[in-house]
C-alpha atoms as a PDB file:
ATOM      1  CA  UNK A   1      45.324 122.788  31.137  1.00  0.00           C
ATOM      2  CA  UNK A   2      47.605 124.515  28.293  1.00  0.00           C
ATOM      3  CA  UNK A   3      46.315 127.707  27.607  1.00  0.00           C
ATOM      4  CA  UNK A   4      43.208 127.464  29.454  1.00  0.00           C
ATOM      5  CA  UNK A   5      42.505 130.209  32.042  1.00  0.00           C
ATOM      6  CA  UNK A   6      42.510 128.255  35.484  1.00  0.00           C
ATOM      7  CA  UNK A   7      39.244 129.723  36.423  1.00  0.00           C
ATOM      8  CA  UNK A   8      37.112 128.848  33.392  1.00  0.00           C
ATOM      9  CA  UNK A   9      38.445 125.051  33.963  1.00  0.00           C
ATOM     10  CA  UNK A  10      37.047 125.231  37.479  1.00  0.00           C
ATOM     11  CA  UNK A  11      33.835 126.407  36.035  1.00  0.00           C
ATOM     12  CA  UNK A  12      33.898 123.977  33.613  1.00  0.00           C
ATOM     13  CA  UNK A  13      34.712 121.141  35.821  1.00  0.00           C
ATOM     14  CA  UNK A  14      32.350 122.176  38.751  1.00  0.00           C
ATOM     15  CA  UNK A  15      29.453 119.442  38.070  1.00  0.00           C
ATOM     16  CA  UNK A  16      31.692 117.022  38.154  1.00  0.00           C
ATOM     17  CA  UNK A  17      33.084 117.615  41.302  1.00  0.00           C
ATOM     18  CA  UNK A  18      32.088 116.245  45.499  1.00  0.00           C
ATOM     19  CA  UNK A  19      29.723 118.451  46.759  1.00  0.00           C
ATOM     20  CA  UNK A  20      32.070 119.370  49.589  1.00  0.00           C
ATOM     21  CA  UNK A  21      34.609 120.112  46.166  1.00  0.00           C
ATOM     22  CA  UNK A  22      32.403 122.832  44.754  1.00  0.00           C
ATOM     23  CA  UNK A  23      32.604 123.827  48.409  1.00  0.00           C
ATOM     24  CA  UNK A  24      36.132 124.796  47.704  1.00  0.00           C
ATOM     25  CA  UNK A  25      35.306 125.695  43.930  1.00  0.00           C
ATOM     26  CA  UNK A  26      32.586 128.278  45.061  1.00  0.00           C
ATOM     27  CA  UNK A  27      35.594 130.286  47.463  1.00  0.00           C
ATOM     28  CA  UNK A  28      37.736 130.657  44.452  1.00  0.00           C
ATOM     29  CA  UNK A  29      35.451 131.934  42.335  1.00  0.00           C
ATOM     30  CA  UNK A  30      33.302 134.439  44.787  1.00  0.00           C
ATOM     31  CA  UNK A  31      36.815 135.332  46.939  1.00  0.00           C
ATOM     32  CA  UNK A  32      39.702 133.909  45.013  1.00  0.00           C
ATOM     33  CA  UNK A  33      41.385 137.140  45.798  1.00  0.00           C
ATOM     34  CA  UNK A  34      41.367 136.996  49.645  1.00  0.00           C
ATOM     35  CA  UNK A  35      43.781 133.812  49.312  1.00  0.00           C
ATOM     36  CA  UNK A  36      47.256 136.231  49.363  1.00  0.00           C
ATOM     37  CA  UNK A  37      46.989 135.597  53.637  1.00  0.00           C
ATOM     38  CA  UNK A  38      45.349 132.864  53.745  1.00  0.00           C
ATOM     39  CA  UNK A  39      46.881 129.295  55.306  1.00  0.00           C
ATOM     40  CA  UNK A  40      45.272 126.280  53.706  1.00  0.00           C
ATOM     41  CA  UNK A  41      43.434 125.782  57.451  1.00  0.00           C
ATOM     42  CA  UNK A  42      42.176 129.170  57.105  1.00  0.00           C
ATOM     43  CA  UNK A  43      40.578 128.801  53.258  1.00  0.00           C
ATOM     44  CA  UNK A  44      39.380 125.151  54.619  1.00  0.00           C
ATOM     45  CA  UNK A  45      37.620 127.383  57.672  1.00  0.00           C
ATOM     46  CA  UNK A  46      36.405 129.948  55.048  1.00  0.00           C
ATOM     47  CA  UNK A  47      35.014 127.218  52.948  1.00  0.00           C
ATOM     48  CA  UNK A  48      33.402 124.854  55.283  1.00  0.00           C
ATOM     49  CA  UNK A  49      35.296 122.023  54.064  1.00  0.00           C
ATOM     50  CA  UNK A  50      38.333 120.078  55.406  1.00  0.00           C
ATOM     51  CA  UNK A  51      41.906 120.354  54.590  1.00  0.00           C
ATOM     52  CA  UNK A  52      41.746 116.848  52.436  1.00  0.00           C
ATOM     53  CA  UNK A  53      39.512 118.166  50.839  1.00  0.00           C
ATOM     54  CA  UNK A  54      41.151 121.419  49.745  1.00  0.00           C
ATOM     55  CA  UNK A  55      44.336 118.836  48.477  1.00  0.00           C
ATOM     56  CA  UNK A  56      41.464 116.518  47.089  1.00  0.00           C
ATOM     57  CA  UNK A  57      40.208 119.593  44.819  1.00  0.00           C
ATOM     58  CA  UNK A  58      43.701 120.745  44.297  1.00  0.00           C
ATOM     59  CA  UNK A  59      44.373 117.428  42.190  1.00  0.00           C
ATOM     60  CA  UNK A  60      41.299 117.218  40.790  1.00  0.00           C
ATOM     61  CA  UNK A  61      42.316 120.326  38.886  1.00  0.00           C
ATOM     62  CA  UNK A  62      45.655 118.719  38.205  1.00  0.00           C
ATOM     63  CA  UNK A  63      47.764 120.477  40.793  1.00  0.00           C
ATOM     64  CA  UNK A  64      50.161 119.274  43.281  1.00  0.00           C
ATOM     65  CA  UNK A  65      48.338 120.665  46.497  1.00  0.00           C
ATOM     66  CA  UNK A  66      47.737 123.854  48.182  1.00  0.00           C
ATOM     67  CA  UNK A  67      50.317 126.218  47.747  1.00  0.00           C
ATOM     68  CA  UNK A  68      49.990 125.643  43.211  1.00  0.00           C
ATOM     69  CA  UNK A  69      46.415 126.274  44.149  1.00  0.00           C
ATOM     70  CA  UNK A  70      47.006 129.453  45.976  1.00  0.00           C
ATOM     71  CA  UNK A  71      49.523 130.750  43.221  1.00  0.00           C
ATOM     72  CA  UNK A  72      47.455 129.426  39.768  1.00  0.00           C
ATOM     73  CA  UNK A  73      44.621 131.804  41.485  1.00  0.00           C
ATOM     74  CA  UNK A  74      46.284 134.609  42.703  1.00  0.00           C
ATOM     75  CA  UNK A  75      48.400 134.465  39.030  1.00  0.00           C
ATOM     76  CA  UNK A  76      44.463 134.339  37.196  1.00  0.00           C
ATOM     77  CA  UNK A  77      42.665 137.112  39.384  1.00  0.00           C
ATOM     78  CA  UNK A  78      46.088 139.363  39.111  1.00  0.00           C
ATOM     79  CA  UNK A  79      46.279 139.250  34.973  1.00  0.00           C
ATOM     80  CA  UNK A  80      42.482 139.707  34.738  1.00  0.00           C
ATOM     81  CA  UNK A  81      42.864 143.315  37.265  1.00  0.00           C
ATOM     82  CA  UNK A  82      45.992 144.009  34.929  1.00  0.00           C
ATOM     83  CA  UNK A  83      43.248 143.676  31.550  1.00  0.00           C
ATOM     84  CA  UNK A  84      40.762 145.420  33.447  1.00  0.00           C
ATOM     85  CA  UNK A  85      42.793 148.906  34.148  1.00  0.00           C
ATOM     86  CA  UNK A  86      45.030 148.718  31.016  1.00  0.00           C
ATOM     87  CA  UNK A  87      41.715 148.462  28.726  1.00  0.00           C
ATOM     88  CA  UNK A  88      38.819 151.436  29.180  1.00  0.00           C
ATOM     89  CA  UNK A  89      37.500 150.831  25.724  1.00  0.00           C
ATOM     90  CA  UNK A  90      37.889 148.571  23.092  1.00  0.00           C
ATOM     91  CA  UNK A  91      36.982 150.989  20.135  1.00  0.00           C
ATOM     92  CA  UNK A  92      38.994 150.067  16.670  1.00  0.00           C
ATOM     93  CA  UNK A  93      38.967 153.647  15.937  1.00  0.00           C
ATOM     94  CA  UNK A  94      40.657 157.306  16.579  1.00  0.00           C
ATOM     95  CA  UNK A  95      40.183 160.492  16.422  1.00  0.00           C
ATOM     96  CA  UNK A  96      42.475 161.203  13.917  1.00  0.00           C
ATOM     97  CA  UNK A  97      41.450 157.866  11.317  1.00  0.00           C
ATOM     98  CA  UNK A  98      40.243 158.789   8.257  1.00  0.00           C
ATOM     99  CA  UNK A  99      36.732 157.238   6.965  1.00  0.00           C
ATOM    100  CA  UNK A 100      37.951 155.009   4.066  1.00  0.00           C
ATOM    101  CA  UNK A 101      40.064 153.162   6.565  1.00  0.00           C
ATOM    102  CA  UNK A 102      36.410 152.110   8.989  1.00  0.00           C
ATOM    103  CA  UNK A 103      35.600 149.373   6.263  1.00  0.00           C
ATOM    104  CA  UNK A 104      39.039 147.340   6.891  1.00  0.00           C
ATOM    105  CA  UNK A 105      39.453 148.225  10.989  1.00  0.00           C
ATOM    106  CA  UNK A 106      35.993 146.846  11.123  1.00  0.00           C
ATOM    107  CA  UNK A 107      36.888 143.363   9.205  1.00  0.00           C
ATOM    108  CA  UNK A 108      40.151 143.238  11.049  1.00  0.00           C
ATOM    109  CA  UNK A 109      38.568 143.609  14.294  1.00  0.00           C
ATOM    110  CA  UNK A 110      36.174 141.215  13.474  1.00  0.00           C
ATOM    111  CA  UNK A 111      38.615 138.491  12.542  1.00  0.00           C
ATOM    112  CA  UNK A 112      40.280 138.996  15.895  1.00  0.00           C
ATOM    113  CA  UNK A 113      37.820 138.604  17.861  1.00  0.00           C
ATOM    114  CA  UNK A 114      36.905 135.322  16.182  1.00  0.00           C
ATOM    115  CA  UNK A 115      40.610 133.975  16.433  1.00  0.00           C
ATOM    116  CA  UNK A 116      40.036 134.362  19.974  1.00  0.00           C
ATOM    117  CA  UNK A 117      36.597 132.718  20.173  1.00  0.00           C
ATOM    118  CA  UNK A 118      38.389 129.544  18.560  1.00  0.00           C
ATOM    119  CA  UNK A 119      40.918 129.376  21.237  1.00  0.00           C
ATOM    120  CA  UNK A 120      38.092 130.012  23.799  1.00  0.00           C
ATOM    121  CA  UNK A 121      35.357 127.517  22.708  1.00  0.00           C
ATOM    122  CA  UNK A 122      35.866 124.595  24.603  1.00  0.00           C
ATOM    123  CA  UNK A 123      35.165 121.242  22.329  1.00  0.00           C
ATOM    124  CA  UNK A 124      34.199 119.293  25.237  1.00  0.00           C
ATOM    125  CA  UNK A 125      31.379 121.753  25.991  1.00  0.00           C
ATOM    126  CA  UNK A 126      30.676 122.331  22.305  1.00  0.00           C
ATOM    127  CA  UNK A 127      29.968 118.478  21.482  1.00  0.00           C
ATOM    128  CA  UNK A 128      27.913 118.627  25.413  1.00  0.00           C
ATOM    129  CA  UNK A 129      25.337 121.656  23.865  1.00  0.00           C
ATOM    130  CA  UNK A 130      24.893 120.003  20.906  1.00  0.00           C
ATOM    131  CA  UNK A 131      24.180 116.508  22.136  1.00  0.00           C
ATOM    132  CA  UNK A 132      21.550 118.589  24.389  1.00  0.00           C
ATOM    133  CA  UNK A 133      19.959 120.478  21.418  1.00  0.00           C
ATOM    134  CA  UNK A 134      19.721 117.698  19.243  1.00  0.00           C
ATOM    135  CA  UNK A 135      18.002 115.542  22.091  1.00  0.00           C
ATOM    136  CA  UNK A 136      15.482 118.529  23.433  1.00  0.00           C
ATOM    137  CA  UNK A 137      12.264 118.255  23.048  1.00  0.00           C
ATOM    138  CA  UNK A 138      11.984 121.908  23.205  1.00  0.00           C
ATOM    139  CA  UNK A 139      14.390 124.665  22.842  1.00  0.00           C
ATOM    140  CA  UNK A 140      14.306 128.415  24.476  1.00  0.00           C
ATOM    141  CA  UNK A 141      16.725 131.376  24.258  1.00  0.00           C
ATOM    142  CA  UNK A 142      16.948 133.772  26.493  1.00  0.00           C
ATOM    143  CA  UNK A 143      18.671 137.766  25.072  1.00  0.00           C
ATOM    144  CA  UNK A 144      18.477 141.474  25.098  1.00  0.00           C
ATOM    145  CA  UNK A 145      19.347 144.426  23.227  1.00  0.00           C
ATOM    146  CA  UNK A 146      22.420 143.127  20.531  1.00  0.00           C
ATOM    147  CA  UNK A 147      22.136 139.527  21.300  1.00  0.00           C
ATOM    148  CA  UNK A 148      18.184 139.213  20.307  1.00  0.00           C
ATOM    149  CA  UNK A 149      19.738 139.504  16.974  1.00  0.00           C
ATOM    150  CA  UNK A 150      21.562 135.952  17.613  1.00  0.00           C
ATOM    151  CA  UNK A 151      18.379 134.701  19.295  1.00  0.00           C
ATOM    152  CA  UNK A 152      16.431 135.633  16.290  1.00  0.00           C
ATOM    153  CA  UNK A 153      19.327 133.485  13.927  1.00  0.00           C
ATOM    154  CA  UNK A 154      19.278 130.751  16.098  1.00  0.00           C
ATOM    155  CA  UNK A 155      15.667 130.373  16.163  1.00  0.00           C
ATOM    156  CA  UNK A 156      15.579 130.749  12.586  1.00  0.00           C
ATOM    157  CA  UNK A 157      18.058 127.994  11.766  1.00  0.00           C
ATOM    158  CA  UNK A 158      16.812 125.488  14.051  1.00  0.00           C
ATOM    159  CA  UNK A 159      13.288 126.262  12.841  1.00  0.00           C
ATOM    160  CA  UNK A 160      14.403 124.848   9.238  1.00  0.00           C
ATOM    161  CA  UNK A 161      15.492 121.841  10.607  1.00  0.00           C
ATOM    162  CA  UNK A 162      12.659 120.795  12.484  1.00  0.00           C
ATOM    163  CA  UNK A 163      13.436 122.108  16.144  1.00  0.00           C
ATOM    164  CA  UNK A 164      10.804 123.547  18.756  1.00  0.00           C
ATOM    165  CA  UNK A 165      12.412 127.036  19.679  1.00  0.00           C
ATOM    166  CA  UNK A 166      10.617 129.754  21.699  1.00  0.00           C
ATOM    167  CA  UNK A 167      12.433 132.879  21.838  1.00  0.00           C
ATOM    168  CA  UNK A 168      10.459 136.535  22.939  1.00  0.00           C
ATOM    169  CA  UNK A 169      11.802 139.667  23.025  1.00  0.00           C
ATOM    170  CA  UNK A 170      10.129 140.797  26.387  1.00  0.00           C
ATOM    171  CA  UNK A 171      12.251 140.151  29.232  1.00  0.00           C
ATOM    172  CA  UNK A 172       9.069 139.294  31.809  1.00  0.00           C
ATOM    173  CA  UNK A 173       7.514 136.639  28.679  1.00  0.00           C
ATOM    174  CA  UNK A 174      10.888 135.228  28.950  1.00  0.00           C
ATOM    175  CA  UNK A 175      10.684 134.667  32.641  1.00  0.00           C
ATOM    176  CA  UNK A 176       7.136 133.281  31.979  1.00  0.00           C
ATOM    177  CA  UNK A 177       8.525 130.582  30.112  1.00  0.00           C
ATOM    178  CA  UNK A 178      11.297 129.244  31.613  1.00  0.00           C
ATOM    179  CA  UNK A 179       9.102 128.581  34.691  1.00  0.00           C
ATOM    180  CA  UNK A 180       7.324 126.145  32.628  1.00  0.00           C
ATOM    181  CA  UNK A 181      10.306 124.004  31.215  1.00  0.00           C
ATOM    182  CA  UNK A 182      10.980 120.774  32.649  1.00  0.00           C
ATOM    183  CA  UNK A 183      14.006 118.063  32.743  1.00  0.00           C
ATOM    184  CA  UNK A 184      12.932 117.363  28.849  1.00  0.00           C
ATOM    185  CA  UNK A 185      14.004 120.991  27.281  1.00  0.00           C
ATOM    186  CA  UNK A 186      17.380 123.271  26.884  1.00  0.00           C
ATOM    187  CA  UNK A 187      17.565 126.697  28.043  1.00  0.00           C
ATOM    188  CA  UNK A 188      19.923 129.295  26.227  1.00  0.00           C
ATOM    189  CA  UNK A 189      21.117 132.593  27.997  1.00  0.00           C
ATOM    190  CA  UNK A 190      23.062 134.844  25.268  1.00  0.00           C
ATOM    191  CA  UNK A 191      24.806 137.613  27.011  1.00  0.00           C
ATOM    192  CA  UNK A 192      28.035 139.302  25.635  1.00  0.00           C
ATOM    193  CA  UNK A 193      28.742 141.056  29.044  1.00  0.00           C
ATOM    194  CA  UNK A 194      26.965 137.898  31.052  1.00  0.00           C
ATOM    195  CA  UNK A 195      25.683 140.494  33.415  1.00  0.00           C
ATOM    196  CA  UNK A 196      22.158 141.459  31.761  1.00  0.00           C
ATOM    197  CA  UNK A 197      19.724 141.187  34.300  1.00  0.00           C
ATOM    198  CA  UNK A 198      16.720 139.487  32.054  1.00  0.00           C
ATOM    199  CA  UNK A 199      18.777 137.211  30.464  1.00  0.00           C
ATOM    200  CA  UNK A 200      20.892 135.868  33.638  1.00  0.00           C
ATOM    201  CA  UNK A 201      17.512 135.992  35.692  1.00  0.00           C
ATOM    202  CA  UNK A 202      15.532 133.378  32.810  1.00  0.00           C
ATOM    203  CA  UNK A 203      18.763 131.231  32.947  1.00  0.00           C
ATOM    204  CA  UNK A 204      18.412 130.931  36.749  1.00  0.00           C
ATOM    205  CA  UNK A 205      14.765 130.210  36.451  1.00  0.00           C
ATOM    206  CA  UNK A 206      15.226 127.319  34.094  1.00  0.00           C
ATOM    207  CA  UNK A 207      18.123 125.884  35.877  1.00  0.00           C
ATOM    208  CA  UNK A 208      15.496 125.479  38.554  1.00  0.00           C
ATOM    209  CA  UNK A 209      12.386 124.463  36.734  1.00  0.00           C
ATOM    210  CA  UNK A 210      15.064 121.036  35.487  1.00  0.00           C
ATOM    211  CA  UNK A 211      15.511 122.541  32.387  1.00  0.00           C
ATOM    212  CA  UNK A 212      19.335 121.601  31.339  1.00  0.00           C
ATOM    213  CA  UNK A 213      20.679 125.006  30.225  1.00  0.00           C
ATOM    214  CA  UNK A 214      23.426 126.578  27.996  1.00  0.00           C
ATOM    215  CA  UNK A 215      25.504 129.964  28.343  1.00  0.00           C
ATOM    216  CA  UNK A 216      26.773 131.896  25.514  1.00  0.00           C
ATOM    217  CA  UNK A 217      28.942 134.419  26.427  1.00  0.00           C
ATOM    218  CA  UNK A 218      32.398 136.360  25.613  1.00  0.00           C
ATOM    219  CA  UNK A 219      33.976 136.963  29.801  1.00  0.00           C
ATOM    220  CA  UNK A 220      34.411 133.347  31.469  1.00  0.00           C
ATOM    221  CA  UNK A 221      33.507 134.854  35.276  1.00  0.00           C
ATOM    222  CA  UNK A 222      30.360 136.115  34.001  1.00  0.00           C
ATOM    223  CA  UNK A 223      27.665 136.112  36.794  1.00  0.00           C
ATOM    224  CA  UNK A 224      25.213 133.935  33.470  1.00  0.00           C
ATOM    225  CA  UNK A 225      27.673 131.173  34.504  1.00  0.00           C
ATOM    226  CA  UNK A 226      26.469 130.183  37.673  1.00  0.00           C
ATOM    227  CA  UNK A 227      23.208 128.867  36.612  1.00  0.00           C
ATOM    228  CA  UNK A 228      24.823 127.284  33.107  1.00  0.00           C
ATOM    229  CA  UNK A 229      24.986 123.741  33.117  1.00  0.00           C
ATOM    230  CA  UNK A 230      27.618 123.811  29.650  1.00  0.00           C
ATOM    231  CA  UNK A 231      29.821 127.305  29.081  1.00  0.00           C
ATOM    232  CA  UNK A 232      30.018 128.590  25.473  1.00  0.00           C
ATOM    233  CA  UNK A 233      32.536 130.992  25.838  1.00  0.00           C
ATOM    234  CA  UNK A 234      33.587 132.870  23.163  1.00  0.00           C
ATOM    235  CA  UNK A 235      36.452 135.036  24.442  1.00  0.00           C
ATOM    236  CA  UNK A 236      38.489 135.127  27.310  1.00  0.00           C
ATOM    237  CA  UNK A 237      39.296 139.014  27.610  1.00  0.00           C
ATOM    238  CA  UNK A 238      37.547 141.736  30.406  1.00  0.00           C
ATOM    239  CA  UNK A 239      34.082 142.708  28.111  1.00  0.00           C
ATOM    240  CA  UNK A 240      33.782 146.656  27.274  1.00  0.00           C
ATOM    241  CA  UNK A 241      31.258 148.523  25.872  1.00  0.00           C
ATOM    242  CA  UNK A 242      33.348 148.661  22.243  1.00  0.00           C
ATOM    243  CA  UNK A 243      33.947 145.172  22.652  1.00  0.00           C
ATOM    244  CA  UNK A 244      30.431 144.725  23.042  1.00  0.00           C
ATOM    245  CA  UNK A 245      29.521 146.253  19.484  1.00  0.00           C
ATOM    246  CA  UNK A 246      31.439 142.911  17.743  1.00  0.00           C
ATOM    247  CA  UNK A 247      30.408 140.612  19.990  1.00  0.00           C
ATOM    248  CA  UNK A 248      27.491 139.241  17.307  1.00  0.00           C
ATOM    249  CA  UNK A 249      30.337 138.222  14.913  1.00  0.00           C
ATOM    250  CA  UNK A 250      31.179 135.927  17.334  1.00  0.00           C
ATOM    251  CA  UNK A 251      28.080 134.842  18.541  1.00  0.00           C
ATOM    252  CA  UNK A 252      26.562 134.064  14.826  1.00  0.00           C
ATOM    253  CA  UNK A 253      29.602 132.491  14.088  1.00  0.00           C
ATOM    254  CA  UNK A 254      28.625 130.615  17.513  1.00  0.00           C
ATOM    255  CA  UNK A 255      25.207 129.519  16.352  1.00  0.00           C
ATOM    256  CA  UNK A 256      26.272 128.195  12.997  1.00  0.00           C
ATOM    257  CA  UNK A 257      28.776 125.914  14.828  1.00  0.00           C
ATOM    258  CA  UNK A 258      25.651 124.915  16.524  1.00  0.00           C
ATOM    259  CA  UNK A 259      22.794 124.405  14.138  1.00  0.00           C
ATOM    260  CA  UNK A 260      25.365 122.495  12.159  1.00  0.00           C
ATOM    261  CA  UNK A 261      26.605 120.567  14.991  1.00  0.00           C
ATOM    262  CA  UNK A 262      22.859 119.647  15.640  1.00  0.00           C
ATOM    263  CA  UNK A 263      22.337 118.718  11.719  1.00  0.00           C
ATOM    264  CA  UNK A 264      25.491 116.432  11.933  1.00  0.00           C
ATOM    265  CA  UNK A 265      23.866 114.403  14.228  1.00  0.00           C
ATOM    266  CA  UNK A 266      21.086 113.164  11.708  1.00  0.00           C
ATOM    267  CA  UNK A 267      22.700 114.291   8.247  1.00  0.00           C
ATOM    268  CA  UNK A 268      19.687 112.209   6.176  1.00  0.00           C
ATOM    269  CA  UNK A 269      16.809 113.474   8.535  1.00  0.00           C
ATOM    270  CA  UNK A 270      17.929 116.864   9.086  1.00  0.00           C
ATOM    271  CA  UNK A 271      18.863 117.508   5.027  1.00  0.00           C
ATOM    272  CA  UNK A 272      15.194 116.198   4.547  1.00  0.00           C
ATOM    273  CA  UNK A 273      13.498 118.545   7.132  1.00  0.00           C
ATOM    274  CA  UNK A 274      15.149 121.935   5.222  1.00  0.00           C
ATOM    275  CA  UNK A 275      14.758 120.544   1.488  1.00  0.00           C
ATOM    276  CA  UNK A 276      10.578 120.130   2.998  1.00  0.00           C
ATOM    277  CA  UNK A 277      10.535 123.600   4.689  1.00  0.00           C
ATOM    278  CA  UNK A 278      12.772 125.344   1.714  1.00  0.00           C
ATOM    279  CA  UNK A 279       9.994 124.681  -0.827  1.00  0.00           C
ATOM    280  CA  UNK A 280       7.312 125.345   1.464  1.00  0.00           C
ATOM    281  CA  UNK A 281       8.632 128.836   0.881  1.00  0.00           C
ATOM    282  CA  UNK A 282       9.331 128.904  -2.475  1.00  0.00           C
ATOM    283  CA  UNK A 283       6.110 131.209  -3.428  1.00  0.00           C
ATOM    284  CA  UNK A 284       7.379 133.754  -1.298  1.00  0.00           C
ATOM    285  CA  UNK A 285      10.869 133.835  -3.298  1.00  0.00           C
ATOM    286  CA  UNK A 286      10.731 135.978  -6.510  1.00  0.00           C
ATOM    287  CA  UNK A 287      11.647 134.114  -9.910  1.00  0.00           C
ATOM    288  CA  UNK A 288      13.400 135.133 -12.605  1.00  0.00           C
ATOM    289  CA  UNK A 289       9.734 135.237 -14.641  1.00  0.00           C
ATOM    290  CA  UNK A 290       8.106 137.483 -11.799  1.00  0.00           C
ATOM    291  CA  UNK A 291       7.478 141.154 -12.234  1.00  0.00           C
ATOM    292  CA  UNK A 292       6.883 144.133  -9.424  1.00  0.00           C
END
């Protein structure tokens, strides 16, 4: 799994598994800390499941057996509690900077955090949300507060191509229409943190109106997860509140990958639908001859 934290691959791997699997899946991620004391009977107890198919889960995620399960959890939970009290905020800046030096920290900090989204973003999910939003018959996204700003780009882009997008500010219109999605359309939750209420809550609603549905968001044990058929994860680090403020960075950078993704898939039709659009515009552009 190289680099890959252990418990974003069992998120990522979870539809794929036995049902009695995601048994054993669903421990590790809810109570994956409990496992110091516990015997491989006692998780199979705590799971429901048997003790075959603890091993059969074990090498399904490419370990030997029980006891390289127990430790490639224990290992995962351990360094994200060591990120978690090591890191109050993520702020690039101090007390004692001086304001001519805000215009690089900010560019810096950007460009970190989108090194970190390109070892994050699985390619295998990636090529799964565009198949999705290239085959949808209709498109909604799901976002509050900072991420309505990469709702509002996404709808945008996919808008020049061609592509049905709903996207509403109000949380409760939001819930209004992913009741009324079906097997045919892709849902998108946007959540930095993964937590917001609205946005995890419309995900959930989709996922069980048949919708198939798509999370974009920076922590991979984000509660947005559970109801996300692909993960679009764009960091692997504890989200904070300074964090927070450069999460768009990534998440535009996120929605370009898509929208050209999606235009890849038809270069001639998709080149066609913007050239149409682009000049159906062009009276609203100034020219060089027009005067205020």
């Amino acid at each position: 799994m190289g680099q890959e934290s252990f418990l974003f691959a069992v998120r990522s791997k979870y539809k794929e598994l036995r049902p009695s699997e995601q048994k054993t899946a669903d421990i590790i991620l809810e109570k994956g800390r409990d496992m110091t004391n516990w015997s491989i009977d006692e998780f199979a107890r705590e799971a429901g499941v048997s003790q075959p198919t603890v091993i059969r889960f074990a090498r399904a995620m490419g370990l030997k057996g029980y006891r390289e399960l127990k430790n490639r959890v224990l290992e995962e939970y351990a360094k994200t509690d060591a990120s978690k009290e090591e890191r109050i905020l993520d702020y690039p800046i101090k007390r004692e900077d001086k304001l001519v030096e805000i215009p690089a920290k900010v560019i810096l900090t950007n460009m970190r955090h989108l090194e970190e989204m390109l070892q994050a973003v699985s390619t295998y999910e990636y090529v799964r949300a565009v198949n999705a939003l290239a085959q949808a018959d209709n498109i909604s996204v799901y976002a509050v507060e900072n991420s309505s700003c990469t709702a509002e780009d996404f709808t945008a882009k996919m808008a020049y191509i061609g592509k049905q997008v709903y996207f509403n500010k109000d949380g409760y219109m939001q819930m209004v229409n992913a009741r009324n999605l079906t097997k045919r359309d892709v849902a998108i939750g946007i959540s930095h943190t993964g937590q917001s209420k609205h946005t995890v809550s419309a995900l959930k609603r989709a996922k069980e109106a048949g919708a198939l549905t798509i999370s974009i968001t920076n922590f991979e044990q984000s509660l947005i997860n559970k109801y996300a058929d692909i993960i679009l994860c764009t960091g692997n680090e504890q989200y904070m509140y300074g964090n927070a403020i450069f999460s768009r960075s990534a998440q535009i950078s996120l929605v370009d990958m898509l929208y050209l993704g999606v235009f890849l898939t038809d270069y001639d039709y998709y080149a066609d639908r913007v050239n149409k659009n682009w000049n159906n515009i062009q009276d609203l552009v100034y020219g060089k001859e027009d005067t205020i």
